[in-house]
Each structure stands twice: as structure tokens, then as C-alpha cells.
Protein backbone atom coordinates (compact mmCIF):
# COMPACT_ATOMS: atom_id res chain seq x y z
CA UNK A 1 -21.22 11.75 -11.61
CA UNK A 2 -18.41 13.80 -10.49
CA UNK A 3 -15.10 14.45 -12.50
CA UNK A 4 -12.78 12.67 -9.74
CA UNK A 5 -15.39 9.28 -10.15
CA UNK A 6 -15.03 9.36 -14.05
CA UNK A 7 -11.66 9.47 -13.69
CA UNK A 8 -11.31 7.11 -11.46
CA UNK A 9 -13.83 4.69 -13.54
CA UNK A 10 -11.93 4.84 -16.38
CA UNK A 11 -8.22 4.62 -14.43
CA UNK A 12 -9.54 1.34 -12.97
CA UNK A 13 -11.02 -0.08 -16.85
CA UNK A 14 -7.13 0.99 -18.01
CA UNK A 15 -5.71 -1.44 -15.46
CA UNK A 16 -8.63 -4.13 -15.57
CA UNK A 17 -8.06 -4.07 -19.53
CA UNK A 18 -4.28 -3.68 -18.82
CA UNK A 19 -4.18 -6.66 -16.07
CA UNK A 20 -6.07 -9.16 -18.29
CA UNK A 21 -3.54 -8.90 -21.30
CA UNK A 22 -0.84 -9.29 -19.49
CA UNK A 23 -2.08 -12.51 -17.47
CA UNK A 24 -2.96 -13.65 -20.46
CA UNK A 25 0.69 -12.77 -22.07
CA UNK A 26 2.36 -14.70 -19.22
CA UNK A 27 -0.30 -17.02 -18.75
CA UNK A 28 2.52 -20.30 -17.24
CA UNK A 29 3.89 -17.74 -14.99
CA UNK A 30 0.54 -16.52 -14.00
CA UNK A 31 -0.41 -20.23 -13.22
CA UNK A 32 2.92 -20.69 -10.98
CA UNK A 33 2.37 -17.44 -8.79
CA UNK A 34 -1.39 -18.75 -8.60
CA UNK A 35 -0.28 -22.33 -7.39
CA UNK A 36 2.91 -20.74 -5.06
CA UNK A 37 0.23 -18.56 -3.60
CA UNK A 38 -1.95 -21.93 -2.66
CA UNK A 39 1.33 -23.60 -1.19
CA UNK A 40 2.04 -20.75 1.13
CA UNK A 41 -1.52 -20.12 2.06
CA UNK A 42 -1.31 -24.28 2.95
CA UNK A 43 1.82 -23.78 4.83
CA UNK A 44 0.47 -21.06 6.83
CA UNK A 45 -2.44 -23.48 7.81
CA UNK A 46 -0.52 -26.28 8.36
CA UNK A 47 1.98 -24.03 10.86
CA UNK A 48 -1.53 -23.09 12.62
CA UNK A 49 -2.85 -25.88 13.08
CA UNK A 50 0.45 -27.52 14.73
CA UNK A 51 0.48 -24.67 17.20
CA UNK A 52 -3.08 -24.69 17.74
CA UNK A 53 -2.24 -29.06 18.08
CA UNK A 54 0.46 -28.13 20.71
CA UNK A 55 -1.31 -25.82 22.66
CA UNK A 56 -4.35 -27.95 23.01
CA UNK A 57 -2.04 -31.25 23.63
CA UNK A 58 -0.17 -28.74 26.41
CA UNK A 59 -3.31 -27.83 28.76
């Protein structure tokens, strides 16, 4: 293994290791970006399929 893949192995373990502890710090507000991020993803789906609607109602 090459110097630039260690280094890169253990910068990625850092944030893993960092990322966990800090979800689980601010585990409620973790929760509500999780759930936001479902409601916009729904939105997004919803806007879809009403153009995708309209444009098939239109030909």
C-alpha cells in the first residue's frame, strides 16, 4: 500500500469515527434533517408526477 492510500485510509476512519459521535451527540437534530430530507425527496416526487400527470392528460 502506498503512502497517499494510508493516508487517505486513516483520514476517512478520522471522519467515520468523527461523523458517528457527533450524530450521536445531536441525535433529535439528526432525526429532523433525516425526516426533512424524506419530505423534500416526497415533494420532488409528488411535483414529478403532476407534470408527468399533465403532460400525459395534454397529448
Amino acid at each position: 500500500m502506498d503512502k497517499t492510500g494510508l493516508a487517505t485510509l486513516l483520514v476517512g476512519i478520522v471522519l467515520l469515527i468523527v461523523g458517528v459521535v457527533l450524530m450521536w451527540y445531536w441525535l433529535p437534530q439528526f432525526i429532523q434533517v433525516l425526516l426533512g430530507g424524506i419530505g423534500i425527496v416526497l415533494a420532488v416526487a409528488g411535483l414529478c408526477g403532476i407534470v408527468l400527470g399533465y403532460l400525459m392528460i395534454k397529448e
